[in-house]
PDB file of N, CA and C in Angstrom:
ATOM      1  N   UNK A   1     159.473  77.643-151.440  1.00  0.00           N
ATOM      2  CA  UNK A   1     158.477  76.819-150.778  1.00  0.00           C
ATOM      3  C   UNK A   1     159.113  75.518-150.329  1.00  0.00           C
ATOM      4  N   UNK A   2     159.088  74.583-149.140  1.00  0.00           N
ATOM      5  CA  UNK A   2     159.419  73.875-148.527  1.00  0.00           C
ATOM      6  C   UNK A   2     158.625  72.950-149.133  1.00  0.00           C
ATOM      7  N   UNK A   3     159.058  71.560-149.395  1.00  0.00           N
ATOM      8  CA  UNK A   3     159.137  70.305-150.262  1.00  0.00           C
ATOM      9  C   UNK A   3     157.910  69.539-149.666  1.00  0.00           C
ATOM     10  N   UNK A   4     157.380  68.633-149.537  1.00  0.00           N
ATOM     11  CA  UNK A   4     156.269  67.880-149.121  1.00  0.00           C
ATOM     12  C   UNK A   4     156.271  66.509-149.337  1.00  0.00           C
ATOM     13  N   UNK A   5     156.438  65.268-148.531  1.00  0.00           N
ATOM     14  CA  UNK A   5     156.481  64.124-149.162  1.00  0.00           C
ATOM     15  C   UNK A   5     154.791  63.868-149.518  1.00  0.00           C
ATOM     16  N   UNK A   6     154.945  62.669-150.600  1.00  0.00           N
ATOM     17  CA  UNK A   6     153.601  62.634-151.294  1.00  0.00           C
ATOM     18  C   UNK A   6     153.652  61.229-151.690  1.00  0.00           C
ATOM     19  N   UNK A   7     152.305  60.672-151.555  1.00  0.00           N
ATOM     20  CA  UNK A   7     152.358  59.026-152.044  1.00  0.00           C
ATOM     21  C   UNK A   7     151.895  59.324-153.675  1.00  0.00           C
ATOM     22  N   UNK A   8     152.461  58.782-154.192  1.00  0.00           N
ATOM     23  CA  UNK A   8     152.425  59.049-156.083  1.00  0.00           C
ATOM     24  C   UNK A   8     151.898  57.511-156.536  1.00  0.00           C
ATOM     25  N   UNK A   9     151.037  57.904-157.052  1.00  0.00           N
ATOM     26  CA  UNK A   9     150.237  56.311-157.980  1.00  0.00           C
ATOM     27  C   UNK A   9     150.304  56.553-158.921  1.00  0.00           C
ATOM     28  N   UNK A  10     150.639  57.513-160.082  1.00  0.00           N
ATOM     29  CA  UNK A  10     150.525  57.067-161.778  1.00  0.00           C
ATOM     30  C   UNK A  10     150.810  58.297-161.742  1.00  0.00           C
ATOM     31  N   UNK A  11     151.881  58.522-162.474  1.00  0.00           N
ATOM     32  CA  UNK A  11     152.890  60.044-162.931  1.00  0.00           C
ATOM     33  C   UNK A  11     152.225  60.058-164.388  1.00  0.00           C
ATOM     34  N   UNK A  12     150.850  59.353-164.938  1.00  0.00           N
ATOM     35  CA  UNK A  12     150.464  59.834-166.204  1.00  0.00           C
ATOM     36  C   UNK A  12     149.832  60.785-166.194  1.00  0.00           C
ATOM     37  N   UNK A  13     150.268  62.053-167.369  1.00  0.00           N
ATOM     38  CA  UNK A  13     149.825  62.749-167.305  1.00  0.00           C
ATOM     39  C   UNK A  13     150.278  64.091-166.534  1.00  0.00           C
ATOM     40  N   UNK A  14     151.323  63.845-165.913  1.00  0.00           N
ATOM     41  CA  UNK A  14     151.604  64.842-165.001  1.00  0.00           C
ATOM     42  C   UNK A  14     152.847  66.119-165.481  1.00  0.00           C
ATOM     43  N   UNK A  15     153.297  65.709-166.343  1.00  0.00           N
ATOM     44  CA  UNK A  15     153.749  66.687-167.344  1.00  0.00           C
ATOM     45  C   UNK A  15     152.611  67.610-167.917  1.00  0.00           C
ATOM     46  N   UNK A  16     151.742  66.786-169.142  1.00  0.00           N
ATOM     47  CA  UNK A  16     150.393  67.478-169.269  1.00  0.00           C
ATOM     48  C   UNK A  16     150.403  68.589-168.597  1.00  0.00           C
ATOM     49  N   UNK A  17     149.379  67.678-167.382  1.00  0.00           N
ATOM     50  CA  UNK A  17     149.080  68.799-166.377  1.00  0.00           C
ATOM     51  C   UNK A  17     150.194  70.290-166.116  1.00  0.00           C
ATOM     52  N   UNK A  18     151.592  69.872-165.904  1.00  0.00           N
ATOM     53  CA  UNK A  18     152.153  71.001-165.665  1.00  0.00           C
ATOM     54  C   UNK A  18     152.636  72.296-167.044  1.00  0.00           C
ATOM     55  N   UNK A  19     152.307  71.370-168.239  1.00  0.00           N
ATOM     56  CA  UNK A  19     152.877  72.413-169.404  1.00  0.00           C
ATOM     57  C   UNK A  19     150.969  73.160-169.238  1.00  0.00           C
ATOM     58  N   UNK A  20     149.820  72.477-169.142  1.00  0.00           N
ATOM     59  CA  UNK A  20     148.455  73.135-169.199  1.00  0.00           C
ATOM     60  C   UNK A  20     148.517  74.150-167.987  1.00  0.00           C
ATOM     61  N   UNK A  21     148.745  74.037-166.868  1.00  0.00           N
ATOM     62  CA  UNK A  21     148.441  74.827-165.421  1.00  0.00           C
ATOM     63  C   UNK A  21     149.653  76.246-165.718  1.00  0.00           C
ATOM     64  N   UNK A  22     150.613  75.721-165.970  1.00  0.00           N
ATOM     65  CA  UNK A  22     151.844  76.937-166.564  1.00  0.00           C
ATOM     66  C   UNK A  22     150.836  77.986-167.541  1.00  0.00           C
ATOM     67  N   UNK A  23     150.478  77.397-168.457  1.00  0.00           N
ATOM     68  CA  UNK A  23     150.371  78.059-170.005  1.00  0.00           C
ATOM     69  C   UNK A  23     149.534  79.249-169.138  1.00  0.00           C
ATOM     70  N   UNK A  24     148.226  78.590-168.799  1.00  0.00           N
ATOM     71  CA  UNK A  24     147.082  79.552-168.150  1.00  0.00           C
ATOM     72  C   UNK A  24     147.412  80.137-166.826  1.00  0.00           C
ATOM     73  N   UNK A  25     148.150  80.079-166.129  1.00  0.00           N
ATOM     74  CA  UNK A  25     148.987  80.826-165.140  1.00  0.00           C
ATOM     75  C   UNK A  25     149.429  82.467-165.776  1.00  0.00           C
ATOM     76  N   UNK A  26     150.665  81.738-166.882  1.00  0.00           N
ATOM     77  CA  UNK A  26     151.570  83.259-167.459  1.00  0.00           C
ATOM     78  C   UNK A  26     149.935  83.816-168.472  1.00  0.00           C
ATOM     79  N   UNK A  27     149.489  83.237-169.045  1.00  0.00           N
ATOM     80  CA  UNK A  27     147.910  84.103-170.039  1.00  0.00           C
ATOM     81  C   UNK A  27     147.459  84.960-169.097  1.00  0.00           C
ATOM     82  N   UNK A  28     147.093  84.181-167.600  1.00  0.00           N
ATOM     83  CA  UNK A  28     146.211  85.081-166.733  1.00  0.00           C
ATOM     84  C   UNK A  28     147.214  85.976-166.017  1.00  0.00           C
ATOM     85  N   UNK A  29     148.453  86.398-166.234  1.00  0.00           N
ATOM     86  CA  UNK A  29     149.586  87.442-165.579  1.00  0.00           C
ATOM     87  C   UNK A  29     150.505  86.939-164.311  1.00  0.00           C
ATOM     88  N   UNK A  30     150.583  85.385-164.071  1.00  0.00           N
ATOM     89  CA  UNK A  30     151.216  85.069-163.190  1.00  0.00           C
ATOM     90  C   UNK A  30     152.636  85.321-163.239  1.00  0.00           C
ATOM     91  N   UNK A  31     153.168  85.440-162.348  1.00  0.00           N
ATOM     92  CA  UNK A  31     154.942  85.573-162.485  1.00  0.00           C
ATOM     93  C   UNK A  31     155.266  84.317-162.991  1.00  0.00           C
ATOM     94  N   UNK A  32     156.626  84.111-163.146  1.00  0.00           N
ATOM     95  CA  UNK A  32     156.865  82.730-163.765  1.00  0.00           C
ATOM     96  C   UNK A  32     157.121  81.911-162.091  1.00  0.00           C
ATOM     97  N   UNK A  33     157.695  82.239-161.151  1.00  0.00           N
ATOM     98  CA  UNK A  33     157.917  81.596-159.664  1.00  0.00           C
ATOM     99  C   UNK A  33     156.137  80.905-159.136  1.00  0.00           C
ATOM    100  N   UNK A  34     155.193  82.671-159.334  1.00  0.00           N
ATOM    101  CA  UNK A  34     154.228  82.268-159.368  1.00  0.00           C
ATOM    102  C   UNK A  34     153.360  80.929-159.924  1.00  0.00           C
ATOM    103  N   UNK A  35     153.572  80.786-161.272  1.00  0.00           N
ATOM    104  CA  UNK A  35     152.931  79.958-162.346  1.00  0.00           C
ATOM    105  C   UNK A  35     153.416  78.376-161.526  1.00  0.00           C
ATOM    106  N   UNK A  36     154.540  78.293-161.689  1.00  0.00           N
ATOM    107  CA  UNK A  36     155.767  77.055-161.496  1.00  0.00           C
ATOM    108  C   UNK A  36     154.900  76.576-160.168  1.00  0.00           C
ATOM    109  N   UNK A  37     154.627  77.626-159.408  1.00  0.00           N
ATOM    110  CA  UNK A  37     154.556  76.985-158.044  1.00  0.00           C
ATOM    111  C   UNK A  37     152.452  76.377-157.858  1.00  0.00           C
ATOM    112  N   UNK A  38     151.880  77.019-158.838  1.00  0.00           N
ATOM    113  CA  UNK A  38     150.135  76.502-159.401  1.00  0.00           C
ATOM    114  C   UNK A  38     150.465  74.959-159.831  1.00  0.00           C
ATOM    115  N   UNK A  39     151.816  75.381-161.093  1.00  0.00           N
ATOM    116  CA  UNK A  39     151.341  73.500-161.970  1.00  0.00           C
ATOM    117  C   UNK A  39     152.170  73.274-161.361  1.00  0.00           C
ATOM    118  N   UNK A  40     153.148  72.817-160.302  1.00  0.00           N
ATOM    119  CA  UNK A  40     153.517  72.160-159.522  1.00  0.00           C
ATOM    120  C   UNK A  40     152.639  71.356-158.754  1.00  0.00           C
ATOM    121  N   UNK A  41     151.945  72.521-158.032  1.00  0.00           N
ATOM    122  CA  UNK A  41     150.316  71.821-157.102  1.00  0.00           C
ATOM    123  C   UNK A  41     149.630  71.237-157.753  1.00  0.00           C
ATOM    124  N   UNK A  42     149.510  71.365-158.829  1.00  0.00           N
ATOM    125  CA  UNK A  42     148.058  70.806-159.383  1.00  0.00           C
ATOM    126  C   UNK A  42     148.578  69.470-160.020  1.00  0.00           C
ATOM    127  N   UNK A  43     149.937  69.161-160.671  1.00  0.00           N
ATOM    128  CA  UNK A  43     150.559  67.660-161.058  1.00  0.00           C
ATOM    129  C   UNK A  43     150.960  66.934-159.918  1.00  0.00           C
ATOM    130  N   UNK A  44     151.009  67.443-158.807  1.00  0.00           N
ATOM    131  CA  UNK A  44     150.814  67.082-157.096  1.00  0.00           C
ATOM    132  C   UNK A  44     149.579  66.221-157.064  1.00  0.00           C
ATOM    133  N   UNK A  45     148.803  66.962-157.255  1.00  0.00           N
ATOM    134  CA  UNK A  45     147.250  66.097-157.302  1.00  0.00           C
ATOM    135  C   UNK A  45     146.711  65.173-158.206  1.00  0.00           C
ATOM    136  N   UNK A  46     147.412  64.962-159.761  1.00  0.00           N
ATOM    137  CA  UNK A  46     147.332  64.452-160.534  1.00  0.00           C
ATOM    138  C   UNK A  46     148.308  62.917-160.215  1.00  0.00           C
ATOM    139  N   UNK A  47     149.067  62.930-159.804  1.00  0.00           N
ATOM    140  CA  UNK A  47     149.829  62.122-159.523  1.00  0.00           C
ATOM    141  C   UNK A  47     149.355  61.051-157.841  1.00  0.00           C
ATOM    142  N   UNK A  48     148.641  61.799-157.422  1.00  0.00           N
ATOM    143  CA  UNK A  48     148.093  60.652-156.609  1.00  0.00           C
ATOM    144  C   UNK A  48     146.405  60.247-156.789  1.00  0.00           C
ATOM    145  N   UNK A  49     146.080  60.460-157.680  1.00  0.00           N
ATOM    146  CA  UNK A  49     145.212  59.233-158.239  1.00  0.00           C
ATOM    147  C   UNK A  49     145.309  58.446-159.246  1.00  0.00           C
ATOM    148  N   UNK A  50     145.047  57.099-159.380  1.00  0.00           N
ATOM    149  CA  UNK A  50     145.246  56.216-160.203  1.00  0.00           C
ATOM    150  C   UNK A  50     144.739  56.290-161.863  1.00  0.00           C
ATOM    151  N   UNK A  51     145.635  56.290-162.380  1.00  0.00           N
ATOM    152  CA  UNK A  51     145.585  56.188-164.181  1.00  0.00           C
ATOM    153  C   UNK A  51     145.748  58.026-164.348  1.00  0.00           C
ATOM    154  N   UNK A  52     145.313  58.037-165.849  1.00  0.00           N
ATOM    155  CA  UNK A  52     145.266  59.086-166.597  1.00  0.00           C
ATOM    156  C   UNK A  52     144.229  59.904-165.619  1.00  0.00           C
ATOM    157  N   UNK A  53     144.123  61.442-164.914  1.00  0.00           N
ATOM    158  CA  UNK A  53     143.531  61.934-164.113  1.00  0.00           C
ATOM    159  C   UNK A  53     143.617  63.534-164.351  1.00  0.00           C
ATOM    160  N   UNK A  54     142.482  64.355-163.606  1.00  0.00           N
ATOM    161  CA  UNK A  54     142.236  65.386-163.808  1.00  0.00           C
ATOM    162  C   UNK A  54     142.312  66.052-163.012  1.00  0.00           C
ATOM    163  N   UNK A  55     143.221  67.500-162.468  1.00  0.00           N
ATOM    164  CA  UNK A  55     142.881  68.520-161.471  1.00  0.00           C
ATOM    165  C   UNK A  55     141.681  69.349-161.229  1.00  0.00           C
ATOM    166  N   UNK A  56     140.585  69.543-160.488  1.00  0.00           N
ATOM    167  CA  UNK A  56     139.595  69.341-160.347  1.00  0.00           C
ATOM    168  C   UNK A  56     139.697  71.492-160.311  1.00  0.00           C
ATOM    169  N   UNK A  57     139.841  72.382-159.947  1.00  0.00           N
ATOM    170  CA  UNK A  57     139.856  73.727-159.436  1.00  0.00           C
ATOM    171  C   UNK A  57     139.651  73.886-158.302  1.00  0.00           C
ATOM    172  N   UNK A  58     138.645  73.060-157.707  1.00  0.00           N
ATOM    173  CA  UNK A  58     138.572  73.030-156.197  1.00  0.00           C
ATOM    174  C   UNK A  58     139.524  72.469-155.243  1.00  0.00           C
ATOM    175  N   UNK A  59     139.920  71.388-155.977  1.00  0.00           N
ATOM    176  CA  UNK A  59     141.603  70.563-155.669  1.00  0.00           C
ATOM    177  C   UNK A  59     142.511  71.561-155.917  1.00  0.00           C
ATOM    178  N   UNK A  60     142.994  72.144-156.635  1.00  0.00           N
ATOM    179  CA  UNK A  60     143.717  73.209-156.960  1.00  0.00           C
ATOM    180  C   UNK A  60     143.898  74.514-155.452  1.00  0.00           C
ATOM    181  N   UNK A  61     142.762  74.957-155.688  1.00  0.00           N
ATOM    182  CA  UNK A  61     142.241  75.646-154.887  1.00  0.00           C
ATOM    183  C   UNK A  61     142.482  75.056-152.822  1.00  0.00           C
ATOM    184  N   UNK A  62     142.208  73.610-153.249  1.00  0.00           N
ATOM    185  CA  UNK A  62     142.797  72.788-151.535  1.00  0.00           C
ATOM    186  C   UNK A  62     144.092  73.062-151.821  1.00  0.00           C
ATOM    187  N   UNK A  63     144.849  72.527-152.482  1.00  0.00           N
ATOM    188  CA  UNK A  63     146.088  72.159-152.624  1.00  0.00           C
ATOM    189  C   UNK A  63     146.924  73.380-152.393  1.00  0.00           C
ATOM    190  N   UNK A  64     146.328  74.398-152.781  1.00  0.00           N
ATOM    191  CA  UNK A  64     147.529  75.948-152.659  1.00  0.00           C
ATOM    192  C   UNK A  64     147.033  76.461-151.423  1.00  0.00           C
ATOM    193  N   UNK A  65     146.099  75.938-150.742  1.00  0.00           N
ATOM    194  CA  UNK A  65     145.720  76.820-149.338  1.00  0.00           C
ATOM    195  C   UNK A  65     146.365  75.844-147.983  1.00  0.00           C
ATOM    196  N   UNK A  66     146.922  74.937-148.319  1.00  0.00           N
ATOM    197  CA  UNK A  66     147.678  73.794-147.300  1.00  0.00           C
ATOM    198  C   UNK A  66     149.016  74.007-147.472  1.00  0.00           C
TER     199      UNK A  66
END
């Protein structure tokens, strides 16, 4: 997948997010390329709103269809 620049306001949390979006990726049968490339997107989205923040599913859901 080709890289994306991104304005980043608070990287808290964005680990979190990617060890949580992984875990339930490989549970629900994702490949591991697969999985990597969900909590990638979704600490994408976590990272541009301000403070401690939450990936929403519908954000998720924007974020992998762009």
């Amino acid at each position: 997948q080709p890289t994306r620049a991104q304005e980043v306001y608070d990287v808290s949390g964005a680990g979190d997010t990617v060890i949580a979006a992984m875990g339930l990726c490989l549970a629900a049968g994702y490949t591991l390329p697969e999985a990597m490339h969900t909590a990638n997107a979704a600490a994408s989205i976590v990272v541009a709103k301000l403070g401690t923040a939450v990936c929403s599913f519908n954000e998720l859901v924007h974020e992998l269809a762009t």
